[in-house]
Protein backbone atom coordinates (compact mmCIF):
# COMPACT_ATOMS: atom_id res chain seq x y z
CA UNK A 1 -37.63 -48.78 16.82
CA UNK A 2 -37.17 -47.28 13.72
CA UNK A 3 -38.87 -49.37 11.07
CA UNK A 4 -36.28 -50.63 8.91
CA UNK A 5 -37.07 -50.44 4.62
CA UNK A 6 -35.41 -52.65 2.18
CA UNK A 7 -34.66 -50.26 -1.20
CA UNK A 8 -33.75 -53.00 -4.28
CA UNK A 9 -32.87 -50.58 -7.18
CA UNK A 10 -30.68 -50.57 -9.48
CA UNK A 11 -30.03 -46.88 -10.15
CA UNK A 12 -27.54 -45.33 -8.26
CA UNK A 13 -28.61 -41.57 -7.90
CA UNK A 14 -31.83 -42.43 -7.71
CA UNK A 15 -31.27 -44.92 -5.03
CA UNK A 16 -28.91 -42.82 -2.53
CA UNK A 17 -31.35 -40.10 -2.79
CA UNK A 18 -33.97 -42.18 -1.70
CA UNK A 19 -32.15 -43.63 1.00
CA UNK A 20 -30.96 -40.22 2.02
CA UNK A 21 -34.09 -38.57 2.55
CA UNK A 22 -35.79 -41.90 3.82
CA UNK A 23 -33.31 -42.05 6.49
CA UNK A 24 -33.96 -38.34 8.00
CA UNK A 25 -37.59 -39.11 7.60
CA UNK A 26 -37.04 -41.92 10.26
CA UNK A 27 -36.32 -45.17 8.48
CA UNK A 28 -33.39 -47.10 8.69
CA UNK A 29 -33.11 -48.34 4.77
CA UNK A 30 -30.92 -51.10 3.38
CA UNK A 31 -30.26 -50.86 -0.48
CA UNK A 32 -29.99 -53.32 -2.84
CA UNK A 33 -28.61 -53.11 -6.13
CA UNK A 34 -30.35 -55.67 -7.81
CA UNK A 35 -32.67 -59.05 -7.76
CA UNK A 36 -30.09 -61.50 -6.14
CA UNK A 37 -29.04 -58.97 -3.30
CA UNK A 38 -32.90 -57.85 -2.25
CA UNK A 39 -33.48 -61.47 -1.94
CA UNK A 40 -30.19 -61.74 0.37
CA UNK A 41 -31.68 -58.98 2.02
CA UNK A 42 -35.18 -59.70 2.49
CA UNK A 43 -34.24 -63.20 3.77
CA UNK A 44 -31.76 -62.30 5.80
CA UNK A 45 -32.93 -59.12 7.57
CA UNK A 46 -35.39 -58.07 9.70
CA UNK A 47 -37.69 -56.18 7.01
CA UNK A 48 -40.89 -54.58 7.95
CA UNK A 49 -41.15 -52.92 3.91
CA UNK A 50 -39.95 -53.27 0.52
CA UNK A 51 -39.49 -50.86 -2.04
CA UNK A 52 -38.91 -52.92 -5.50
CA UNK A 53 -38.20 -51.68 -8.99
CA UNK A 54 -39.52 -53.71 -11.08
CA UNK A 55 -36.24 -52.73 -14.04
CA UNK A 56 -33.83 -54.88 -12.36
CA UNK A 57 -30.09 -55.89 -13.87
CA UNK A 58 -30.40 -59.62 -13.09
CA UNK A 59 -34.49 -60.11 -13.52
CA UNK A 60 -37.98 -58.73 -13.27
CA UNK A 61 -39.19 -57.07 -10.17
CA UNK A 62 -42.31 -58.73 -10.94
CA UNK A 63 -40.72 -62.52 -10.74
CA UNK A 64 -38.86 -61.06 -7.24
CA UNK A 65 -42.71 -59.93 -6.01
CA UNK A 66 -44.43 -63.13 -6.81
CA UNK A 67 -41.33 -65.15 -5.54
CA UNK A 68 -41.89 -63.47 -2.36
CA UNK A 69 -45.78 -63.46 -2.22
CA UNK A 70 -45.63 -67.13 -2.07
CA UNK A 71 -44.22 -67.61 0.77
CA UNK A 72 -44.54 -63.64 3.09
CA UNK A 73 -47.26 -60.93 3.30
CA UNK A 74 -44.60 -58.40 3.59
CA UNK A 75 -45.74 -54.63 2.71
CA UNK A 76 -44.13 -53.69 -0.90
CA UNK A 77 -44.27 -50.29 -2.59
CA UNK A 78 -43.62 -51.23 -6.31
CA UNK A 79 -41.55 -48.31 -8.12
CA UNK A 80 -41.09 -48.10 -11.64
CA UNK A 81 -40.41 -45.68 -14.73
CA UNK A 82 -43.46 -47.84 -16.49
CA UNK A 83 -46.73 -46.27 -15.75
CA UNK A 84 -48.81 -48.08 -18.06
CA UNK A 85 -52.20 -49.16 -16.89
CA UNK A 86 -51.03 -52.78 -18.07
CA UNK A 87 -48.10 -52.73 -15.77
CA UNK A 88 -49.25 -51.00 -12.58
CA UNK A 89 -52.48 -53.71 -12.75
CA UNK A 90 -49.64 -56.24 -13.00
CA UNK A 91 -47.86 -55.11 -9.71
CA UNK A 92 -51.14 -55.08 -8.01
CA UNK A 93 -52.49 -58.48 -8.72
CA UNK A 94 -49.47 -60.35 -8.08
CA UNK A 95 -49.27 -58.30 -4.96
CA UNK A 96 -48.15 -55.32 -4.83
CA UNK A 97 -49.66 -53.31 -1.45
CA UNK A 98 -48.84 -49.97 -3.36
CA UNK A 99 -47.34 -48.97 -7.23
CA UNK A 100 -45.31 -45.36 -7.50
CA UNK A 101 -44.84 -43.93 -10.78
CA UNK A 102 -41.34 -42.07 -11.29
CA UNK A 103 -40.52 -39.85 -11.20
CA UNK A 104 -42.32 -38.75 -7.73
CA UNK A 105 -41.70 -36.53 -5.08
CA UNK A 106 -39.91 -38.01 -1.79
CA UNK A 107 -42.70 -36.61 0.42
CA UNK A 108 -44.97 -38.53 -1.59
CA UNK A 109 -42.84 -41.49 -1.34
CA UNK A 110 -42.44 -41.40 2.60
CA UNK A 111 -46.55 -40.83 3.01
CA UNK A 112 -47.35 -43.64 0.65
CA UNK A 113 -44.86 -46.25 3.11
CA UNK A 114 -46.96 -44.76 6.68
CA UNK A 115 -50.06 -45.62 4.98
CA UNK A 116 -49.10 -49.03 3.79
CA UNK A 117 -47.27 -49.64 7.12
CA UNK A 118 -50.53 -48.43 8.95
CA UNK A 119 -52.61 -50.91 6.29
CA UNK A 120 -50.08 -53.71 7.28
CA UNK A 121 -50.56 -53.28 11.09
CA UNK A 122 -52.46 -55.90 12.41
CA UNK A 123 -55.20 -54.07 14.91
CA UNK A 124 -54.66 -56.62 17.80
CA UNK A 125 -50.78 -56.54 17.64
CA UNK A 126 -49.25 -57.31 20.92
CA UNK A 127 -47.21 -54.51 22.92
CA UNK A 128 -45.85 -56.86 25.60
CA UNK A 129 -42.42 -59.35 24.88
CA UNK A 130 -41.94 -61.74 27.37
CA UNK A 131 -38.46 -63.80 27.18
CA UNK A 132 -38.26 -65.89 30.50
CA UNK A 133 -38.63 -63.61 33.25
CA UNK A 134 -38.35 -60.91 31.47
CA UNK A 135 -41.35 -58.63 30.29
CA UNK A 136 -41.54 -55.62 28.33
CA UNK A 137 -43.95 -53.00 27.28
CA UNK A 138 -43.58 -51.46 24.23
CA UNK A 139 -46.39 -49.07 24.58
CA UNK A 140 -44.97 -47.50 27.95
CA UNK A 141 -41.74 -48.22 27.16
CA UNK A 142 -41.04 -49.94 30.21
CA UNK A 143 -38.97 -53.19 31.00
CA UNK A 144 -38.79 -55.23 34.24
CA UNK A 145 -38.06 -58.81 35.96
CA UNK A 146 -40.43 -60.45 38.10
CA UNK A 147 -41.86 -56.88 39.14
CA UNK A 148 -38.15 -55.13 39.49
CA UNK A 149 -38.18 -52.56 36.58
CA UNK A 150 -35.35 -51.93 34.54
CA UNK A 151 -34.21 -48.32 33.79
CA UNK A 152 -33.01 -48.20 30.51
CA UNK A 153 -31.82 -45.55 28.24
CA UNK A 154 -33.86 -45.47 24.59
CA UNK A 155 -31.37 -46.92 22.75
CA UNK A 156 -30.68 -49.98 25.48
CA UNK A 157 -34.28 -50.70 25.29
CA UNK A 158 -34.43 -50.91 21.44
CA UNK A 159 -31.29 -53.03 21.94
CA UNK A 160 -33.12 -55.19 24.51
CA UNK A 161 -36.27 -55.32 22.96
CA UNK A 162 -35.10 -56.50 19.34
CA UNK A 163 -32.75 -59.31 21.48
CA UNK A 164 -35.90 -60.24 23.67
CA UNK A 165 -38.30 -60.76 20.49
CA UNK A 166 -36.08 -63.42 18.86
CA UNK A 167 -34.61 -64.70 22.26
CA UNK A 168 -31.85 -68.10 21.37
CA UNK A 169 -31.45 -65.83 17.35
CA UNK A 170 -28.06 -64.68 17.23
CA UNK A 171 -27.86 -60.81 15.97
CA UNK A 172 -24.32 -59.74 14.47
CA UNK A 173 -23.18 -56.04 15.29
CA UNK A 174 -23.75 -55.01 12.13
CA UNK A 175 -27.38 -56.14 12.01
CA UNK A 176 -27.81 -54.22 15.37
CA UNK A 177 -26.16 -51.28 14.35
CA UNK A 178 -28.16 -51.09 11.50
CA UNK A 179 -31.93 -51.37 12.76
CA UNK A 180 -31.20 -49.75 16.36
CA UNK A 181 -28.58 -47.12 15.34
CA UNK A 182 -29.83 -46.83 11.19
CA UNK A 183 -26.03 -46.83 10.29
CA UNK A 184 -24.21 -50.20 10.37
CA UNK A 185 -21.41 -48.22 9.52
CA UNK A 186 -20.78 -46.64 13.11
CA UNK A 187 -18.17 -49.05 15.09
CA UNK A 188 -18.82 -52.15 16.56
CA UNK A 189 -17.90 -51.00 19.63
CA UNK A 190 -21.06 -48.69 19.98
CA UNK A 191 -22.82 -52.16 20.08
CA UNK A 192 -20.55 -53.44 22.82
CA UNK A 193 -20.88 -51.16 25.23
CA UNK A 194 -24.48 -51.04 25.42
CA UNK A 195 -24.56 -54.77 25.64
CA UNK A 196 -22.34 -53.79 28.83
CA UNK A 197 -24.20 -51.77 29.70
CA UNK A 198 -27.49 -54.03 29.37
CA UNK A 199 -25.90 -57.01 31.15
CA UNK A 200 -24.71 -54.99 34.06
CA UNK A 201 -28.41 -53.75 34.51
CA UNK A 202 -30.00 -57.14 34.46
CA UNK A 203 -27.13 -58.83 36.76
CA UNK A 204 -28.09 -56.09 39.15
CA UNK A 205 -31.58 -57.00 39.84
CA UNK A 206 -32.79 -58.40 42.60
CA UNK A 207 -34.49 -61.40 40.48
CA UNK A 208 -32.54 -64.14 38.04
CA UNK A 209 -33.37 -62.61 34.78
CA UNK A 210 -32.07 -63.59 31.30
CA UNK A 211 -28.57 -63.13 29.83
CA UNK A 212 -26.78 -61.68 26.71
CA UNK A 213 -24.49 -64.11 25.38
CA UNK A 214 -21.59 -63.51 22.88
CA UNK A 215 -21.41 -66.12 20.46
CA UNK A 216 -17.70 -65.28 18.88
CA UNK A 217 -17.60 -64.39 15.46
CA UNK A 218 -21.10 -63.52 14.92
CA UNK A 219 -22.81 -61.57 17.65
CA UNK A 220 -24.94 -61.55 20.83
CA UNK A 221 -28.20 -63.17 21.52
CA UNK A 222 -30.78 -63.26 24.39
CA UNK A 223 -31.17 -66.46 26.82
CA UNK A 224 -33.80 -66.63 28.49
């Protein structure tokens, strides 16, 4: 799946360009304007980096960083106009994985997030989900029930596979749309008809596997 960046900025031109290019370089990016929202964001999304200003309207970047050190190891990219030795040893130490001076180029931008995503990695991370009777390889790509394998298109098997690591968490569309698709602004009905899809796939085989339950008003999630 595409790994999904949160963007808190407060700078508008700044901030769609980022997102822009980020996006075509293979990131699905969710931007925040300023302290408040990137913690909305960051708590309520599926984040696997952070890219933090530390100039924000409502606060310091720096109070938002060590907020969020206390409690997640999440990969951050610190990205500020201050380039001071003072302040870039200050991003570091409260935990910073990585401090960009602006301006910078984009290209430097997108290499700096593969090698702190790389850094961030663990070395032993699993490539098999199981939910119930359902198991699926991430590294081949491959999903199947009790030894029937499923045949999935790429985008059903992102959809599957984010359901099947979080199985009983209830996704919305737009969260779905947004990590799976990198758009949540595509309709909703994308979203339902590969969950169609999906269900009719898994009713079909020969074995009881799990289901994909609607729960109205806020989304789908996987029982296993």
């Amino acid at each position: 799946m595409r790994p999904h960046l949160a963007l808190i900025e407060d700078e508008p031109d700044f901030a769609l360009m980022c997102r822009s290019y980020l996006e075509r370089a293979g990131f699905t990016v969710t931007w925040a304007m300023d302290a408040r929202a990137g913690k909305s964001v960051l708590h309520e999304s599926r984040v696997d980096l952070a890219i933090l200003d530390l100039g924000l309207p409502d606060g310091s970047g720096l109070e938002l960083l060590r907020a969020l050190r206390s409690t997640s190891r999440l990969p951050v990219i610190v990205v500020s106009g201050r380039g001071a030795e003072t302040d870039r040893v200050a991003g570091l130490e409260i935990g910073a994985d990585d401090y960009l001076v602006k301006p910078f180029s984009q290209r430097e931008l997108v290499a700096r997030i593969h090698a702190v995503l790389r850094r961030s990695r663990p070395p032993d991370e699993p490539t098999v989900i199981q939910a119930g009777s359902l198991l699926m390889d991430t590294a081949a790509r491959q999903a199947s029930v009790e030894g029937a394998v499923l045949t999935l298109r790429p985008k059903e098997f992102a959809l599957l596979e984010m359901l099947a690591a979080a199985p009983g968490r209830v996704f919305s569309a737009e969260q779905l749309l947004e990590r799976i698709w990198g758009s949540s602004w595509q309709q909703s009905a994308t979203v339902v008809e590969h969950v169609y899809r999906l269900r009719g796939k898994l009713a079909g085989l020969p074995a009881p596997a799990p289901r994909i339950t609607t729960v109205r008003g806020f989304g789908y999630r996987l029982d296993p």
